[in-house]
C-alpha atoms as a PDB file:
ATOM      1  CA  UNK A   1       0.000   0.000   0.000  1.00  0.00           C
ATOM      2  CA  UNK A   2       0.898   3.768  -0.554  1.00  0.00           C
ATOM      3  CA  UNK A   3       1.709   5.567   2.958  1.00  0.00           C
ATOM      4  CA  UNK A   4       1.467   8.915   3.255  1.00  0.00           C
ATOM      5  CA  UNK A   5       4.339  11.382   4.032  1.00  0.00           C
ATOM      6  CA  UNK A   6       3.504  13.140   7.413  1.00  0.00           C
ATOM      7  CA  UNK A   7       7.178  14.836   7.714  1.00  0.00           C
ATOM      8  CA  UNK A   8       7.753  13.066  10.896  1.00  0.00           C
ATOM      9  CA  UNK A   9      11.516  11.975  11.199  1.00  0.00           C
ATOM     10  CA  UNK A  10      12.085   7.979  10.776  1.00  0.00           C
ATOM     11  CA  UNK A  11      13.063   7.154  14.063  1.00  0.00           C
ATOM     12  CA  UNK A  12      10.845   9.741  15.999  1.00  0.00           C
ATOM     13  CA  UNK A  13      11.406   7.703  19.017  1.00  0.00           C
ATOM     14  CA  UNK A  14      14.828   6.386  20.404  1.00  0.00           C
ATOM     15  CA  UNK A  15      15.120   4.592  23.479  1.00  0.00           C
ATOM     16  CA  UNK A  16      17.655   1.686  22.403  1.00  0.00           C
ATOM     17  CA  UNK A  17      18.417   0.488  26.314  1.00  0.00           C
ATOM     18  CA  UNK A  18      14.419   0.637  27.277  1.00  0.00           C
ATOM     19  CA  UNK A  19      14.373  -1.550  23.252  1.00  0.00           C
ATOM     20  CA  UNK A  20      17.090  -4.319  24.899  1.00  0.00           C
ATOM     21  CA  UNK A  21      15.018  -4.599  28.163  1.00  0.00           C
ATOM     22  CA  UNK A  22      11.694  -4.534  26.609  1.00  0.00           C
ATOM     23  CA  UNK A  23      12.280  -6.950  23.981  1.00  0.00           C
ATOM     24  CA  UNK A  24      13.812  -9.853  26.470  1.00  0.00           C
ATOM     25  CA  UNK A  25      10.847  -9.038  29.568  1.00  0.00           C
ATOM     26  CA  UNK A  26       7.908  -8.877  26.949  1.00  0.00           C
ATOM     27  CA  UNK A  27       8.637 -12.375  25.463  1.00  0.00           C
ATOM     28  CA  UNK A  28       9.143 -14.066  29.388  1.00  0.00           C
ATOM     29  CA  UNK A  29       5.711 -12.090  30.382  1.00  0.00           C
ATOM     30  CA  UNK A  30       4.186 -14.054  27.021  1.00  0.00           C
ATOM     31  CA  UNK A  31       5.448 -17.119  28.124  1.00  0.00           C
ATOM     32  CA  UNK A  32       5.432 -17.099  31.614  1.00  0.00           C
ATOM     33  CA  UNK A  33       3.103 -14.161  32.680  1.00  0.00           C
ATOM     34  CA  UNK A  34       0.070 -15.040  30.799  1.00  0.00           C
ATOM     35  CA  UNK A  35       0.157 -12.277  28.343  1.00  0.00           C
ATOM     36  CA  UNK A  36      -0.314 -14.489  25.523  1.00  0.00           C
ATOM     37  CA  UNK A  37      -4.109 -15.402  26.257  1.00  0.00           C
ATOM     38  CA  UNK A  38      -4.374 -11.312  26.359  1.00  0.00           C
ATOM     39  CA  UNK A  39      -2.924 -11.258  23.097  1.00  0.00           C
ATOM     40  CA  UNK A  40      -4.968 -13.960  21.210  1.00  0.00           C
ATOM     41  CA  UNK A  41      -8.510 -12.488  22.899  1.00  0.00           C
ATOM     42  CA  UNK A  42      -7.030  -9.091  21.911  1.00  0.00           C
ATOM     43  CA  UNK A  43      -7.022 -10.151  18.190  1.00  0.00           C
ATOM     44  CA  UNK A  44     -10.265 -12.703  18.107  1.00  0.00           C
ATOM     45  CA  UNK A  45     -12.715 -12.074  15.425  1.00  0.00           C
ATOM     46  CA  UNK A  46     -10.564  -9.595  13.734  1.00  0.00           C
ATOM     47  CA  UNK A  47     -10.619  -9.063   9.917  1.00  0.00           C
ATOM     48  CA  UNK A  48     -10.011  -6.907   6.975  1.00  0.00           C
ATOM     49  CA  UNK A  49      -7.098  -4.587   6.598  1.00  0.00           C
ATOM     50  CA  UNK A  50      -5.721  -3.772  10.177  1.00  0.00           C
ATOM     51  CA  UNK A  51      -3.210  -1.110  11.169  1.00  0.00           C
ATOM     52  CA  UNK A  52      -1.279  -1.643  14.882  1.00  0.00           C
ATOM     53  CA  UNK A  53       0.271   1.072  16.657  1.00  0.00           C
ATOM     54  CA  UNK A  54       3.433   0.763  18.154  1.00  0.00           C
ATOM     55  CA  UNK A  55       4.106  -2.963  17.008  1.00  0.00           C
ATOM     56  CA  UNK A  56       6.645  -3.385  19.591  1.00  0.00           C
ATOM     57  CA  UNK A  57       8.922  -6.227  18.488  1.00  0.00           C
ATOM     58  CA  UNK A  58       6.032  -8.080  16.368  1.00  0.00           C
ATOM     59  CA  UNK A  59       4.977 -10.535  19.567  1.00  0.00           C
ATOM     60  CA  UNK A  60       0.969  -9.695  18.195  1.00  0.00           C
ATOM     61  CA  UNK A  61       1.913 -10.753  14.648  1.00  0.00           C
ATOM     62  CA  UNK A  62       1.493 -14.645  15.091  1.00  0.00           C
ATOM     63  CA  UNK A  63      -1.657 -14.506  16.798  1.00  0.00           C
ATOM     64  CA  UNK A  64      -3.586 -12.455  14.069  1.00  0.00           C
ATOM     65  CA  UNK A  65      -6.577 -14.567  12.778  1.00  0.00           C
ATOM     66  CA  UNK A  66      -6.378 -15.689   8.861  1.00  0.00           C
ATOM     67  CA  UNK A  67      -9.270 -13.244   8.303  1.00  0.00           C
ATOM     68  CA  UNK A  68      -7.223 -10.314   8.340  1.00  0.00           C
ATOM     69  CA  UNK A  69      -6.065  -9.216   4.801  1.00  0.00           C
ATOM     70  CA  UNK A  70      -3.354  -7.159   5.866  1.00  0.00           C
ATOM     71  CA  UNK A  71      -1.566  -5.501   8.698  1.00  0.00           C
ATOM     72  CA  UNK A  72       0.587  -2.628   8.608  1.00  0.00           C
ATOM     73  CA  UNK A  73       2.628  -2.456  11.700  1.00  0.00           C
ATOM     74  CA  UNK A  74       3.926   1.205  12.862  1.00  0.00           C
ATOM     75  CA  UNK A  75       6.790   0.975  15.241  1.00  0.00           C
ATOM     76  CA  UNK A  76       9.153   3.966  15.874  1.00  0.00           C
ATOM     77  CA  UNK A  77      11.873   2.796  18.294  1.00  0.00           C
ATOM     78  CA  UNK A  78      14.642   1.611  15.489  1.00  0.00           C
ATOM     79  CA  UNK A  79      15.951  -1.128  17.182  1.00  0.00           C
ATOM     80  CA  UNK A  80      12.512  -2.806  17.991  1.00  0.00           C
ATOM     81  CA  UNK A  81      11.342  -2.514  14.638  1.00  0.00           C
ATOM     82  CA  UNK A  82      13.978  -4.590  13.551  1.00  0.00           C
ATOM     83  CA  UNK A  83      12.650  -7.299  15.764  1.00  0.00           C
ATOM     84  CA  UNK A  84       9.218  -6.724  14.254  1.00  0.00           C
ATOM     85  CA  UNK A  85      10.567  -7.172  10.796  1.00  0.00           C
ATOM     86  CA  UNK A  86      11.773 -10.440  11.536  1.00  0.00           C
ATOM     87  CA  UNK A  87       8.315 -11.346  13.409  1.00  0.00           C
ATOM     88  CA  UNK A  88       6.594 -10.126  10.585  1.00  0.00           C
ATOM     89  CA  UNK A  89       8.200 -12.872   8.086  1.00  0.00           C
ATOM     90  CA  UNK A  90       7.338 -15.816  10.432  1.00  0.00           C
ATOM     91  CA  UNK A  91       3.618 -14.518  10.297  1.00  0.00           C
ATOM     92  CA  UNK A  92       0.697 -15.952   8.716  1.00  0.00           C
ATOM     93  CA  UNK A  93      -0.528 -12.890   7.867  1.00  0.00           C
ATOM     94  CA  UNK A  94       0.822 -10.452   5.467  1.00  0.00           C
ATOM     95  CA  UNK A  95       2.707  -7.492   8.074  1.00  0.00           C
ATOM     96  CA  UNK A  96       3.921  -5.020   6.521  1.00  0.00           C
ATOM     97  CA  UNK A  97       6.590  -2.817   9.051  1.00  0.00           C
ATOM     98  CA  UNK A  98       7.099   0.561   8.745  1.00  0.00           C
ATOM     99  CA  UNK A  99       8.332   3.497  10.482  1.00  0.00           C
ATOM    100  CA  UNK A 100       5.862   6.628  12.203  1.00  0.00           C
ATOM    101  CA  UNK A 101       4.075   7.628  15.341  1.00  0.00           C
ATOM    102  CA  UNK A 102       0.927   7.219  16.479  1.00  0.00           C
ATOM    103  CA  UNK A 103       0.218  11.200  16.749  1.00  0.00           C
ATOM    104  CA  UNK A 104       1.391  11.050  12.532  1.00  0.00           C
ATOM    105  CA  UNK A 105       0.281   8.516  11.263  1.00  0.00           C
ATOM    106  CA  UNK A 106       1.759   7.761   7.522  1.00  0.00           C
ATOM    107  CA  UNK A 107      -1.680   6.619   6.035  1.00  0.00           C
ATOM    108  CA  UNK A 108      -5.000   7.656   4.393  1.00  0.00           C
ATOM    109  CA  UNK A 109      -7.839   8.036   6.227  1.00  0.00           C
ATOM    110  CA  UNK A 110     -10.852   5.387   6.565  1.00  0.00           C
ATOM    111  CA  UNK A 111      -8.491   2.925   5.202  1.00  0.00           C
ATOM    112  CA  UNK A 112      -8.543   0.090   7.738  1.00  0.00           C
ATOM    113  CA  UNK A 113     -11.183  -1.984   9.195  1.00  0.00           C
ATOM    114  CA  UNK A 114      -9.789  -2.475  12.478  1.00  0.00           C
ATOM    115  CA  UNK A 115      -6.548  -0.626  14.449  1.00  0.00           C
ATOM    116  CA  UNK A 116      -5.119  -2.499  17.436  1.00  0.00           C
ATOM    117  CA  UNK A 117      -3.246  -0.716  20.364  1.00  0.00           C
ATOM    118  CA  UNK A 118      -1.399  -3.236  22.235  1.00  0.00           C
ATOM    119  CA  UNK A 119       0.729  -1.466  25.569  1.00  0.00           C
ATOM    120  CA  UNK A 120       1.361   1.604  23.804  1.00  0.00           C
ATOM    121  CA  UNK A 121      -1.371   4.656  24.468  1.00  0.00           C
ATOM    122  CA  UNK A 122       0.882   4.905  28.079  1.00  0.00           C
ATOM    123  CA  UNK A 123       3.899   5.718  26.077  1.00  0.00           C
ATOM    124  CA  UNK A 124       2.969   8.275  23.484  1.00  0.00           C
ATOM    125  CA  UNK A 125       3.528  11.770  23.746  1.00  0.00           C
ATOM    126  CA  UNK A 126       0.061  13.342  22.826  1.00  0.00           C
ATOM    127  CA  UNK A 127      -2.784  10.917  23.246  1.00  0.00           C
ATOM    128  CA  UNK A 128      -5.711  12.994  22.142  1.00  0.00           C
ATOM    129  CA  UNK A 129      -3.649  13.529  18.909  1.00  0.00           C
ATOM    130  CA  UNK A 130      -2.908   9.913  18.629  1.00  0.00           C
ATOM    131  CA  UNK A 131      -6.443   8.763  19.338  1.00  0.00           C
ATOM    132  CA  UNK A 132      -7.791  11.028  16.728  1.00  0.00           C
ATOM    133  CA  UNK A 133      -5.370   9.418  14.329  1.00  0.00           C
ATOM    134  CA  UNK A 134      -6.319   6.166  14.730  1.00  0.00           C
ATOM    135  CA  UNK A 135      -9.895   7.310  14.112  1.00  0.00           C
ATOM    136  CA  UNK A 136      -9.683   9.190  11.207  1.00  0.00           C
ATOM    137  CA  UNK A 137      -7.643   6.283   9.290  1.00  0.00           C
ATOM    138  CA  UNK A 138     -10.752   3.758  10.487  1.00  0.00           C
ATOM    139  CA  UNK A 139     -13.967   3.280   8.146  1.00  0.00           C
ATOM    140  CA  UNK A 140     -17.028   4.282  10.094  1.00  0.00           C
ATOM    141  CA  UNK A 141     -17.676   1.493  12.052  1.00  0.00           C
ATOM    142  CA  UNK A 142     -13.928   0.102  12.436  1.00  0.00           C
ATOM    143  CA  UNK A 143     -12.645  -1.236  15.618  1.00  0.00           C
ATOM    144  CA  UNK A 144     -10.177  -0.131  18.006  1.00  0.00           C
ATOM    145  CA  UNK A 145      -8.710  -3.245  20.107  1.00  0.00           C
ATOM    146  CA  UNK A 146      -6.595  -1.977  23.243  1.00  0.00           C
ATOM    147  CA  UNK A 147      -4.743  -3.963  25.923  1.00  0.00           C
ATOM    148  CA  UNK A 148      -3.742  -1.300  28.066  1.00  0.00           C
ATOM    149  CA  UNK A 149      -2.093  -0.080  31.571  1.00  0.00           C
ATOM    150  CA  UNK A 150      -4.614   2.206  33.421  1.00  0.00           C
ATOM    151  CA  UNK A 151      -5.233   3.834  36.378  1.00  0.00           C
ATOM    152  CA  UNK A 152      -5.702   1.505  39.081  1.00  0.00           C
ATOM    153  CA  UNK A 153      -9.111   1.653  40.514  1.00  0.00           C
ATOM    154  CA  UNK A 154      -7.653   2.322  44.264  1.00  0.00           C
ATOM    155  CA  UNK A 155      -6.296   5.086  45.709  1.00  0.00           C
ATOM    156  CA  UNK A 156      -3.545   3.806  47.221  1.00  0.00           C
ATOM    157  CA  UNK A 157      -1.992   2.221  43.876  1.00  0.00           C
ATOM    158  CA  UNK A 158      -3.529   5.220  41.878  1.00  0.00           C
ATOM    159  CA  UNK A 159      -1.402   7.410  44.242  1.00  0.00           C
ATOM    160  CA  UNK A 160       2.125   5.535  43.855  1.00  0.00           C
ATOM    161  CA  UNK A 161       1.279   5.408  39.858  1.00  0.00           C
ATOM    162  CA  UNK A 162       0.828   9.361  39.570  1.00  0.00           C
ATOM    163  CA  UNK A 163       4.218  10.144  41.495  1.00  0.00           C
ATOM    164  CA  UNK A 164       5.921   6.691  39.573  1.00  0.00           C
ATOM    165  CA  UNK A 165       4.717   9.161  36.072  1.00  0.00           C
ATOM    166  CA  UNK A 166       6.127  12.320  37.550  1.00  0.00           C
ATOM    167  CA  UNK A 167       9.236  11.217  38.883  1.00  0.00           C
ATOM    168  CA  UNK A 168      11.695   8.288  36.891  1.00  0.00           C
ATOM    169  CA  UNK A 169       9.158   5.617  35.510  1.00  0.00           C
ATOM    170  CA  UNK A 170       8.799   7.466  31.974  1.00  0.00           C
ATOM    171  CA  UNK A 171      12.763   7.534  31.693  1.00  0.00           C
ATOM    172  CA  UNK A 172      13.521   3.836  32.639  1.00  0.00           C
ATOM    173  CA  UNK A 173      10.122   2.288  30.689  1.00  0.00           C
ATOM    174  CA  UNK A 174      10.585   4.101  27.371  1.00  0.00           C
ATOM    175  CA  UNK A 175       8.389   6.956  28.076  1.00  0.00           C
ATOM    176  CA  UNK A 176       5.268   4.754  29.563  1.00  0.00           C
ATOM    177  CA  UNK A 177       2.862   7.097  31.798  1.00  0.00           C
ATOM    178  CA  UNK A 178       0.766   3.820  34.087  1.00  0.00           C
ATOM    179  CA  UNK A 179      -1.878   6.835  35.834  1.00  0.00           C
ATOM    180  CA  UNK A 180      -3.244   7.927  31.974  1.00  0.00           C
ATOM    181  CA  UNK A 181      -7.236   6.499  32.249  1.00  0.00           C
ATOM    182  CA  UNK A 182      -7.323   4.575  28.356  1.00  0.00           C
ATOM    183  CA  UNK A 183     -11.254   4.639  28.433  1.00  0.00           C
ATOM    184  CA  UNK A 184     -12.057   8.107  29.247  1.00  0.00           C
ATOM    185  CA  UNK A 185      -9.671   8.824  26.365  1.00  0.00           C
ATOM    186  CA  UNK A 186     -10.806   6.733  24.203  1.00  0.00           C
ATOM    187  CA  UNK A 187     -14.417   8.083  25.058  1.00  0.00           C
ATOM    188  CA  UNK A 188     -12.963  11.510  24.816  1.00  0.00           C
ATOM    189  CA  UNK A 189     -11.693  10.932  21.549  1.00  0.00           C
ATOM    190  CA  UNK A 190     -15.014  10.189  19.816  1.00  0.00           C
ATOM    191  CA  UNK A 191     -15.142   6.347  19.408  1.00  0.00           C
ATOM    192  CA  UNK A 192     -17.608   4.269  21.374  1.00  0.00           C
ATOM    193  CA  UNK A 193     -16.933   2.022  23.468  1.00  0.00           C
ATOM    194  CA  UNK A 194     -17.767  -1.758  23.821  1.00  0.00           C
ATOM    195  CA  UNK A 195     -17.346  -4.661  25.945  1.00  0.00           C
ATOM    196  CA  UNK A 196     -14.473  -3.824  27.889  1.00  0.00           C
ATOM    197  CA  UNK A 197     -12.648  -5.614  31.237  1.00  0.00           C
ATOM    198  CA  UNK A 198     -10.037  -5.024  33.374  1.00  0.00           C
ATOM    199  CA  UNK A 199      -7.053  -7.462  34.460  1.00  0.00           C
ATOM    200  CA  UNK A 200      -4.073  -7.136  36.996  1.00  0.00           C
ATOM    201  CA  UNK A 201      -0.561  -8.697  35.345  1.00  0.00           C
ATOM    202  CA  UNK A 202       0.675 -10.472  36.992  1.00  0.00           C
ATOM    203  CA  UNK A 203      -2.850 -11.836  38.284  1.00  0.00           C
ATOM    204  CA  UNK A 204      -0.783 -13.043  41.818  1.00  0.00           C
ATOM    205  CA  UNK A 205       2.032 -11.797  43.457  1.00  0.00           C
ATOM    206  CA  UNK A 206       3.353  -7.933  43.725  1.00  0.00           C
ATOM    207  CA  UNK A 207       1.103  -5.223  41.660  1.00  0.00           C
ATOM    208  CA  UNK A 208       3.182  -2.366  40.784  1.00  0.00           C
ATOM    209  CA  UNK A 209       2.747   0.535  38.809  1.00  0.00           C
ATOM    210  CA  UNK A 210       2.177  -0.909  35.506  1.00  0.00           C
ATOM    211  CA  UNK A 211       0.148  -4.269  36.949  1.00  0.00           C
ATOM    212  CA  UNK A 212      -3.258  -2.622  36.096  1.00  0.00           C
ATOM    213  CA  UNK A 213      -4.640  -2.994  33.205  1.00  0.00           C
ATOM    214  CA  UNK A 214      -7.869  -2.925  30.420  1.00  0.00           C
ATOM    215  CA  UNK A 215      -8.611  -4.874  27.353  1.00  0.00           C
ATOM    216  CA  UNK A 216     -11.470  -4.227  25.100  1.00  0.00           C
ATOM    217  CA  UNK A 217     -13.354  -2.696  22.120  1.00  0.00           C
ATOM    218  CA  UNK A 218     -14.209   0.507  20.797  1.00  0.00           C
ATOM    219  CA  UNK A 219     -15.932   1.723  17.413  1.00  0.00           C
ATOM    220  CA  UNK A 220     -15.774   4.712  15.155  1.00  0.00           C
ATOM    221  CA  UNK A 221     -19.184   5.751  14.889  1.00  0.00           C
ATOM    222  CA  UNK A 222     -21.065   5.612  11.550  1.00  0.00           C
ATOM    223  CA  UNK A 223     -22.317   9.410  11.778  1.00  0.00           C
ATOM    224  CA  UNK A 224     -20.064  12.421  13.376  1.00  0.00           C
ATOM    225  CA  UNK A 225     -21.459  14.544  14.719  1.00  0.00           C
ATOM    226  CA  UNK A 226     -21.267  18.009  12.749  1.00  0.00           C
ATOM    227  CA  UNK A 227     -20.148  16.214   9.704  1.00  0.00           C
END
């Protein structure tokens, strides 16, 4: 397919220690944390062309049904992308990887059927912007699939995730912000949303700032309002 140039650098993001760590942790945490069931319900039912924001090293790639026509996989941290590249030839799927943020994104608009944000909408810099992105490039009626951190639910955690954003957590986890609330921005940002739960990983053991979290389903409506 034919991206569009939104004169936003190739490698827009750069964290290549946060890349090293991320890319060993996320593929224990699929084996051993249970992240992979989150992955595969993530994905269920989807089909069509699909676009996924901040692709991460690629670890969604093999669990995309047969349904889907096509993915196009944004990821902007250099070194991850490489990973994704190589994901994206063991898929079953065709995955095609290219550079670009989620507040820029290098496509036309209404041109997928479904977007997927996978543990990504804590890390980039303007989520209003980002959100509206992913909507305009959806048809009316597309889905937005999200697996996110969120703000825990009690005050106590909610507390220790707010000062965790304000003081070191966005410089050692490439940028990630665990107190942003995914559904009220998703709300805010025009879609609707749909069946929707929230999950603790690890389920047992030590929650930190990061352990809350929400998977679900949003639309793009059919009629905007004012259009």
């Amino acid at each position: 397919m034919r991206l569009r140039n939104r004169k936003l650098p190739r490698d827009a993001v750069h964290h290549p220690v946060f890349a090293r760590f991320y890319a060993r942790f996320s593929v224990a945490a699929d084996q051993r944390g249970g992240v992979a069931a989150y992955r595969q319900e993530l994905l269920s039912g989807l089909s069509g062309r699909v676009i996924e924001v901040g692709a991460g090293n690629g670890l969604n790639f093999a669990r995309y049904p047969r349904a889907v026509s096509e993915v196009v996989a944004l990821e902007p941290e250099r070194s991850l992308r490489q990973l994704a590249v190589r994901a994206a030839l063991r898929a079953e799927v065709p995955v095609d990887v290219v550079p670009g943020a989620a507040e820029a994104l290098p496509v036309k608009s209404e041109a997928f059927d479904g977007a997927v944000a996978s543990l990504v909408l804590c890390t980039v810099r303007d989520l209003p912007r980002a959100l509206a992105e992913i909507k305009r490039v959806l048809r009316p009626g597309g889905e937005l699939r999200f697996f996110e951190h969120g703000l825990a639910p009690g005050r106590a955690l909610a507390t220790a995730q707010r000062a965790a954003d304000r003081t070191l957590w966005p410089l050692f986890f490439g940028g990630c912000h665990t107190a942003r609330d995914p559904l009220a921005a998703i709300e805010a940002a025009g879609f609707e949303l749909g069946t929707y739960r929230r999950l603790d990983i690890p389920e047992r053991g030590l929650r930190t700032p990061s352990s809350p979290c929400v998977l679900g389903v949003a639309r793009k409506p059919f009629t905007q309002e004012g259009g």
